[in-house]
PDB file of N, CA and C in Angstrom:
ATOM      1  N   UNK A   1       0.850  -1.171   0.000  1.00  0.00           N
ATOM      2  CA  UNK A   1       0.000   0.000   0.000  1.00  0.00           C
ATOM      3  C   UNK A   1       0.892   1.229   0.000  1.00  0.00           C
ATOM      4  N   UNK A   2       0.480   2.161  -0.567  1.00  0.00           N
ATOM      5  CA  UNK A   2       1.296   3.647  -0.907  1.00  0.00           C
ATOM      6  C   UNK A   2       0.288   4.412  -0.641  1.00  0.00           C
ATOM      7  N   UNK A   3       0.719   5.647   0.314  1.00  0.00           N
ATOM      8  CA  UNK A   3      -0.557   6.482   0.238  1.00  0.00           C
ATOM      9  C   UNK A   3       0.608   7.935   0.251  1.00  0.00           C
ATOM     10  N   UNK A   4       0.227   8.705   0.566  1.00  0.00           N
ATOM     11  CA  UNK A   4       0.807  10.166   0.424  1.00  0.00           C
ATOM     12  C   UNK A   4       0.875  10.656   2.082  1.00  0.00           C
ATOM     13  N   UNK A   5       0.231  10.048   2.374  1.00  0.00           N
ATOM     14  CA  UNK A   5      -0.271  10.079   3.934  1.00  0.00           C
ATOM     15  C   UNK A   5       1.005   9.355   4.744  1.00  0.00           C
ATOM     16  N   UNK A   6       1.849  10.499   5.704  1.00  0.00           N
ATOM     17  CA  UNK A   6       2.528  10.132   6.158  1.00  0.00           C
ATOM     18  C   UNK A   6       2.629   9.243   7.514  1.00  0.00           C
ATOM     19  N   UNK A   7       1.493   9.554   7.911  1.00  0.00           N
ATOM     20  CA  UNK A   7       1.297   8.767   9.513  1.00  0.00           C
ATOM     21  C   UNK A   7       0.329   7.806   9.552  1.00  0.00           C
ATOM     22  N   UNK A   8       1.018   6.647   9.062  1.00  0.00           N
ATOM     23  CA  UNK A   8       0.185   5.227   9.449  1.00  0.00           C
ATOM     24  C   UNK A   8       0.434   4.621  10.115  1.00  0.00           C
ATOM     25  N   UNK A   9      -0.097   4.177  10.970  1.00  0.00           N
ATOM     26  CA  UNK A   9       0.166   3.302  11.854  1.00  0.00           C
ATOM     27  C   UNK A   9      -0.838   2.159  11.800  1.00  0.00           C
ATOM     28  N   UNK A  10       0.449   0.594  11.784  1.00  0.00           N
ATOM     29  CA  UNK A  10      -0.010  -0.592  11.935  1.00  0.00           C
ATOM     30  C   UNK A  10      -0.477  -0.844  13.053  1.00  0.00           C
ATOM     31  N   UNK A  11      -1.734  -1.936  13.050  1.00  0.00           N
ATOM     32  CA  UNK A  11      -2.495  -2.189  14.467  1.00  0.00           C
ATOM     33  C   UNK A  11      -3.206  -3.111  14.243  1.00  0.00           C
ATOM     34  N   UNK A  12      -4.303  -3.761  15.461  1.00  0.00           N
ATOM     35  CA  UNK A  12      -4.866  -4.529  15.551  1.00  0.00           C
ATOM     36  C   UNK A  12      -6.206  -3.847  15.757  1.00  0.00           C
ATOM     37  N   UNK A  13      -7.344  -4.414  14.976  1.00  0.00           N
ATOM     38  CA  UNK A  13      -8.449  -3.828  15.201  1.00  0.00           C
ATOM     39  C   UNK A  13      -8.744  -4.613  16.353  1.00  0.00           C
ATOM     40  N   UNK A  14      -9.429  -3.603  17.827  1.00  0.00           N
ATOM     41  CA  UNK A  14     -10.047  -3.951  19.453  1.00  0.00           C
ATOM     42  C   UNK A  14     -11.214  -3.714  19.321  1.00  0.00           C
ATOM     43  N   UNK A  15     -12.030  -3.450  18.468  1.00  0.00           N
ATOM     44  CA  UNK A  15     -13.542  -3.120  18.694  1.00  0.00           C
ATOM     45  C   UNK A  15     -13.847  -2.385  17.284  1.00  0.00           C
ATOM     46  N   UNK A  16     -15.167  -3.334  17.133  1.00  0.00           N
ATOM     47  CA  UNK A  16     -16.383  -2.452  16.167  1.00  0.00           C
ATOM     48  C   UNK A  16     -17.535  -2.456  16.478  1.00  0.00           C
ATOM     49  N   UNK A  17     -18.274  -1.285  16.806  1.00  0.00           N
ATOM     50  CA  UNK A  17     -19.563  -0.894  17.023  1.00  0.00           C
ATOM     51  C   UNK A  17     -20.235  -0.325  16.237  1.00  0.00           C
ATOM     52  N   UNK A  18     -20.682  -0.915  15.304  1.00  0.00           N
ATOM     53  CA  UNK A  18     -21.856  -1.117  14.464  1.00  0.00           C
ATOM     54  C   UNK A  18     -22.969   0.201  14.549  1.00  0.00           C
ATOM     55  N   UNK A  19     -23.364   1.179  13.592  1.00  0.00           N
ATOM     56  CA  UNK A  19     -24.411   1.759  13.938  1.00  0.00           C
ATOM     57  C   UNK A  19     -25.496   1.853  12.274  1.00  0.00           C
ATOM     58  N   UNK A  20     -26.319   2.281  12.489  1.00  0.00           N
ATOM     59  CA  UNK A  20     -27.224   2.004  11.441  1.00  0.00           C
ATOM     60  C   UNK A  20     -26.806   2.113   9.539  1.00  0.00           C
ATOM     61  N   UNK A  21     -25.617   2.922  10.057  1.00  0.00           N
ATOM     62  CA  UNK A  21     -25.067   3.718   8.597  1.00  0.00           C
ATOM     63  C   UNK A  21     -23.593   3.956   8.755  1.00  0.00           C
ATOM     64  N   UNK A  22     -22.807   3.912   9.961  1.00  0.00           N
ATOM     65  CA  UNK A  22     -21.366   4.040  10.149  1.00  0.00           C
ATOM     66  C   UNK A  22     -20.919   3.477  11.114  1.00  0.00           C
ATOM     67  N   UNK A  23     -19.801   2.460  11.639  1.00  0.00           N
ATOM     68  CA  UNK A  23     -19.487   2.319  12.596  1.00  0.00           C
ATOM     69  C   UNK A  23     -18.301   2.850  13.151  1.00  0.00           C
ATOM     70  N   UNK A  24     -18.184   2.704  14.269  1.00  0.00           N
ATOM     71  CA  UNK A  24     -16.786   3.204  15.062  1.00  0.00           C
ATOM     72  C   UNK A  24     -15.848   2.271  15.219  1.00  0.00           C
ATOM     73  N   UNK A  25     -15.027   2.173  14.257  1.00  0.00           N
ATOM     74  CA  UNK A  25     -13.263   1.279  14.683  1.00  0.00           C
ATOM     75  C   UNK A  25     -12.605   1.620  15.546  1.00  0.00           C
ATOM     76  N   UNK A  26     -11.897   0.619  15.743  1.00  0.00           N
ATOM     77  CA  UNK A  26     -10.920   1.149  17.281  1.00  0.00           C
ATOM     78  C   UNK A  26      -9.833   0.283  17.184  1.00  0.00           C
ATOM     79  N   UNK A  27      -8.219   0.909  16.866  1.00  0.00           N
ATOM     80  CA  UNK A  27      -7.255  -0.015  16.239  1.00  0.00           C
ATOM     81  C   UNK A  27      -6.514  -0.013  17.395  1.00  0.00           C
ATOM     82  N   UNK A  28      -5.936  -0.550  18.271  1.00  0.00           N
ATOM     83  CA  UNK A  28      -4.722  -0.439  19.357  1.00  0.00           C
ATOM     84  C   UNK A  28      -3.259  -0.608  18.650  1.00  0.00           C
ATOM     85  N   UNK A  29      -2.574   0.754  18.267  1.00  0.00           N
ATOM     86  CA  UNK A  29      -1.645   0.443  17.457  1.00  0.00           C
ATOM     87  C   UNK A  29      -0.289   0.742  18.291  1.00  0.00           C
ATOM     88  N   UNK A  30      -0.272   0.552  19.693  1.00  0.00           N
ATOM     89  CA  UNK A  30       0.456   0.539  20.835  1.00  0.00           C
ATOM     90  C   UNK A  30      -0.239   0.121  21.941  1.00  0.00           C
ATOM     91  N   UNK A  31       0.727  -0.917  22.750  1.00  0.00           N
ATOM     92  CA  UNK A  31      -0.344  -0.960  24.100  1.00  0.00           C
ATOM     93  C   UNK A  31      -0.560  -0.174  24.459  1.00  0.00           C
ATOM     94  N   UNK A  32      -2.278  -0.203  24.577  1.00  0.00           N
ATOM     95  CA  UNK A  32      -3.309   0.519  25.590  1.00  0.00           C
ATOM     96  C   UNK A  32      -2.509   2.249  24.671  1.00  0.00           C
ATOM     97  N   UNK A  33      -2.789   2.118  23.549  1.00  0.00           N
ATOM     98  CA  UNK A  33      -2.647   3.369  22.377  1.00  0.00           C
ATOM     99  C   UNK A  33      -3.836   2.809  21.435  1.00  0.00           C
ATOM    100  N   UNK A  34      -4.760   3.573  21.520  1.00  0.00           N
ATOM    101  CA  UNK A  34      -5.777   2.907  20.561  1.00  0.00           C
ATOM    102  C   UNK A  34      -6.460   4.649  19.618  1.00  0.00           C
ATOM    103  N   UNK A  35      -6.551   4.180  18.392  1.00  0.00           N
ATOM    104  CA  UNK A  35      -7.091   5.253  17.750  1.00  0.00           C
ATOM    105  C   UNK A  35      -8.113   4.979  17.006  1.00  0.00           C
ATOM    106  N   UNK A  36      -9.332   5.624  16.904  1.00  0.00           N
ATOM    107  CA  UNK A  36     -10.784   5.667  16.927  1.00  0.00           C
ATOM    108  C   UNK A  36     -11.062   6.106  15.704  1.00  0.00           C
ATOM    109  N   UNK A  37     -12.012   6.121  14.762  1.00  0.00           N
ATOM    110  CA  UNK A  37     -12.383   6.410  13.916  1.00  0.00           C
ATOM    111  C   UNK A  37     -13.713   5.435  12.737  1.00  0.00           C
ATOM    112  N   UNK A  38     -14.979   6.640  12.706  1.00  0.00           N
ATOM    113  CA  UNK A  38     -15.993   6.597  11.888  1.00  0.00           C
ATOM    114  C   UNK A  38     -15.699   6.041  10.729  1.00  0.00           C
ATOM    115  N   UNK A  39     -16.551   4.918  10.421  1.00  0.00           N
ATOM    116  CA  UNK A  39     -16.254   5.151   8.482  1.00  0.00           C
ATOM    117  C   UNK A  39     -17.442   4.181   8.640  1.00  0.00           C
ATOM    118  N   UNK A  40     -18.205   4.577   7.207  1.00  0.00           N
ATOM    119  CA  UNK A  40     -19.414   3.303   6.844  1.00  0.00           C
ATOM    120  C   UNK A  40     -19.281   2.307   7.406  1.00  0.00           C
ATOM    121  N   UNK A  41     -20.542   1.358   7.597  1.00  0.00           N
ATOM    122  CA  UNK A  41     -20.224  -0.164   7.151  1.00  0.00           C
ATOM    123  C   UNK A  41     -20.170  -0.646   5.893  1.00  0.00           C
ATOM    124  N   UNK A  42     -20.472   0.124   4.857  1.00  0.00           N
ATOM    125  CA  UNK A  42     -20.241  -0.700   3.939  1.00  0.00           C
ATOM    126  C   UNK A  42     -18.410  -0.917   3.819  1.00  0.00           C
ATOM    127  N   UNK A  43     -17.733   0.174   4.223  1.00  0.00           N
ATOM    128  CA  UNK A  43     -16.450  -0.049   4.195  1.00  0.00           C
ATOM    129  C   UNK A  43     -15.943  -1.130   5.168  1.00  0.00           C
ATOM    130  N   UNK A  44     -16.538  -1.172   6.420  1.00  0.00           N
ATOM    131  CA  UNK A  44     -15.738  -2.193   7.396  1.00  0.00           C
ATOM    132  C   UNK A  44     -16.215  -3.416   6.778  1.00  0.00           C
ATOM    133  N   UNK A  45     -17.475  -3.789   5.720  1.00  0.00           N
ATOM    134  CA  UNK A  45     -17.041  -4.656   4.870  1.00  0.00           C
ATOM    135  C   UNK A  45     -16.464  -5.249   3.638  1.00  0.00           C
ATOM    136  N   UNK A  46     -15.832  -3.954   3.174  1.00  0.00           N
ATOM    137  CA  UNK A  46     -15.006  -4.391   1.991  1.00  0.00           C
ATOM    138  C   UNK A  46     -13.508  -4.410   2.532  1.00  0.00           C
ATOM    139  N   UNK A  47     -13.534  -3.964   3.546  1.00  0.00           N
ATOM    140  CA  UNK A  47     -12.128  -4.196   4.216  1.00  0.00           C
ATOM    141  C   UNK A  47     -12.274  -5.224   4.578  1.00  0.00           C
ATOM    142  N   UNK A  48     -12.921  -6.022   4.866  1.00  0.00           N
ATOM    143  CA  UNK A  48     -13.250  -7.596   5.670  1.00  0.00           C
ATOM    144  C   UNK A  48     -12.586  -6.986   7.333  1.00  0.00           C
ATOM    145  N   UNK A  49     -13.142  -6.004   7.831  1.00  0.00           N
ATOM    146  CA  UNK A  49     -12.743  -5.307   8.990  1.00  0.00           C
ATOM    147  C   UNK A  49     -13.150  -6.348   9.949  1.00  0.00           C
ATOM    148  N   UNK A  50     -12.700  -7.126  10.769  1.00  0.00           N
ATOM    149  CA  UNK A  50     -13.159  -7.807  12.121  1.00  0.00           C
ATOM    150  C   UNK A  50     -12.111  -7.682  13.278  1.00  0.00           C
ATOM    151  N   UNK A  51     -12.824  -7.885  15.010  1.00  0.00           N
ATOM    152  CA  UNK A  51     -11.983  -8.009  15.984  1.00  0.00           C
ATOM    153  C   UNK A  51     -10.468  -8.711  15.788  1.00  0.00           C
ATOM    154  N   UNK A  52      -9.306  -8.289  15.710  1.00  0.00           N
ATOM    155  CA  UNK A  52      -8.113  -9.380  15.828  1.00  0.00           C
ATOM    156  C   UNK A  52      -7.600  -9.199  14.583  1.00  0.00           C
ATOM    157  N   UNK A  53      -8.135  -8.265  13.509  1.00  0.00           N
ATOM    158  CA  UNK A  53      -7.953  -8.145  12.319  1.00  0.00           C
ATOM    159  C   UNK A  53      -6.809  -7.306  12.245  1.00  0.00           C
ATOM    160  N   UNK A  54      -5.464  -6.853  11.598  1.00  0.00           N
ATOM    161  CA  UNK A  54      -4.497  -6.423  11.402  1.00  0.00           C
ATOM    162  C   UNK A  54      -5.115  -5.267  10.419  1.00  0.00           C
ATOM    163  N   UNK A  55      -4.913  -4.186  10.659  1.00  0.00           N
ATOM    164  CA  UNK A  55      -5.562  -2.584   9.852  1.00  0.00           C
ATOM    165  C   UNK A  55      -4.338  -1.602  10.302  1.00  0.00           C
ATOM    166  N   UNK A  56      -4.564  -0.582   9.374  1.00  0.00           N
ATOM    167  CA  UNK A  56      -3.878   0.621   9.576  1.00  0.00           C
ATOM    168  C   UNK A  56      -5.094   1.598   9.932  1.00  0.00           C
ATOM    169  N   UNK A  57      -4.126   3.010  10.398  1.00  0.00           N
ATOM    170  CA  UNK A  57      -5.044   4.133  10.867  1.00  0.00           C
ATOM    171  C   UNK A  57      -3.892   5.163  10.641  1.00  0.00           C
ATOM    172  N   UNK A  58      -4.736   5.321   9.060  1.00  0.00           N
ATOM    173  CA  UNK A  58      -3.823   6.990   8.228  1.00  0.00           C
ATOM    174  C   UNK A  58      -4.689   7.441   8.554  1.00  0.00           C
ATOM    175  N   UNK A  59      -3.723   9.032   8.995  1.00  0.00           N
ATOM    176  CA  UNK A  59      -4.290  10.074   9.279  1.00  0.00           C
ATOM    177  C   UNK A  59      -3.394  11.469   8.348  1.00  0.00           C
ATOM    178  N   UNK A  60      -4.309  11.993   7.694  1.00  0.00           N
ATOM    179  CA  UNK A  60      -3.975  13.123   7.165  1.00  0.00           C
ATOM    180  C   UNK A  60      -4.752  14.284   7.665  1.00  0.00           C
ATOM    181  N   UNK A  61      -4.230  15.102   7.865  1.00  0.00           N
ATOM    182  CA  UNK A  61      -5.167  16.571   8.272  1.00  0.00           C
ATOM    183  C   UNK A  61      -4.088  17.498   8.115  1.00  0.00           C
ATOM    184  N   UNK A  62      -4.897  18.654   7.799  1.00  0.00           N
ATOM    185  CA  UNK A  62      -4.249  19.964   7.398  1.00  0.00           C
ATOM    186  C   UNK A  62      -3.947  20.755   8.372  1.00  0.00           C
ATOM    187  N   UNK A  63      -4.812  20.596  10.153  1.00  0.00           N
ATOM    188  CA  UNK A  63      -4.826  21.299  11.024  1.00  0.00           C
ATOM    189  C   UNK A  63      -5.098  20.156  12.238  1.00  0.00           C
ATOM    190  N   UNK A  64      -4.493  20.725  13.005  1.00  0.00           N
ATOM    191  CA  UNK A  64      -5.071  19.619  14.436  1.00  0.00           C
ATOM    192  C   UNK A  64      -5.456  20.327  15.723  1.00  0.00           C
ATOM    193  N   UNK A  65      -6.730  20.073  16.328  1.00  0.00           N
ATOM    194  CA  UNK A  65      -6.995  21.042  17.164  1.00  0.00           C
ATOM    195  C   UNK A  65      -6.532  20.936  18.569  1.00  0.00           C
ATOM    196  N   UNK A  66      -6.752  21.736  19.256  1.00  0.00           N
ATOM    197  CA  UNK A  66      -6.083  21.230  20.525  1.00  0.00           C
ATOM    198  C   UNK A  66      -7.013  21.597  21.794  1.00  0.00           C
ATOM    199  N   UNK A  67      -7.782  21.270  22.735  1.00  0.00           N
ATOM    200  CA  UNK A  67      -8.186  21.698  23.713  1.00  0.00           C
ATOM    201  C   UNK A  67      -8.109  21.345  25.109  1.00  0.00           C
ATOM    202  N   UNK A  68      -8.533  22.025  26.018  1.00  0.00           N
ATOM    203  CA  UNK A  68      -8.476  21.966  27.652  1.00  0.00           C
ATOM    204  C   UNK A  68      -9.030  21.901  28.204  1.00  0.00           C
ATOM    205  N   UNK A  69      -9.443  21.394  29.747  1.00  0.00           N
ATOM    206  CA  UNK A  69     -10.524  21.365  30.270  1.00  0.00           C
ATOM    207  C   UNK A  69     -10.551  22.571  31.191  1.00  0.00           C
ATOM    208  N   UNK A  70      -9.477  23.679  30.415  1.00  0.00           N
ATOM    209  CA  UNK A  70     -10.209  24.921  31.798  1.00  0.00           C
ATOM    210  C   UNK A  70     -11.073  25.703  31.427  1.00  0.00           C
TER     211      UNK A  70
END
């Protein structure tokens, strides 16, 4: 795989929660480092996305926000 996208990180998919039209992935790509992210189901099934499944989690963004709890 080649993407342009510099920050991928290899992982293990820990969870999919299913919702009517998108679910939420959850890759642990460091112990107890897990990164989250929306996408269809129709995609978590053309990925053949399941628990224990080996996935990446590219991330490209132009800006990253940052906030606090004061």
């Amino acid at each position: 795989m080649k993407l342009s996208a510099r920050n991928q990180l290899k992982g293990t998919v820990v969870a999919i929660d299913k919702g009517a039209v998108n679910s939420i992935v959850k890759i642990e790509v460091a112990p107890e480092v897990v990164i989250t992210s929306s996408i269809t189901n129709a995609s978590v099934e053309e990925l053949g996305l399941v628990e224990g499944a080996e996935a990446y989690a590219v991330i490209k963004a132009s800006s990253v926000l940052v906030g606090t709890d004061n």
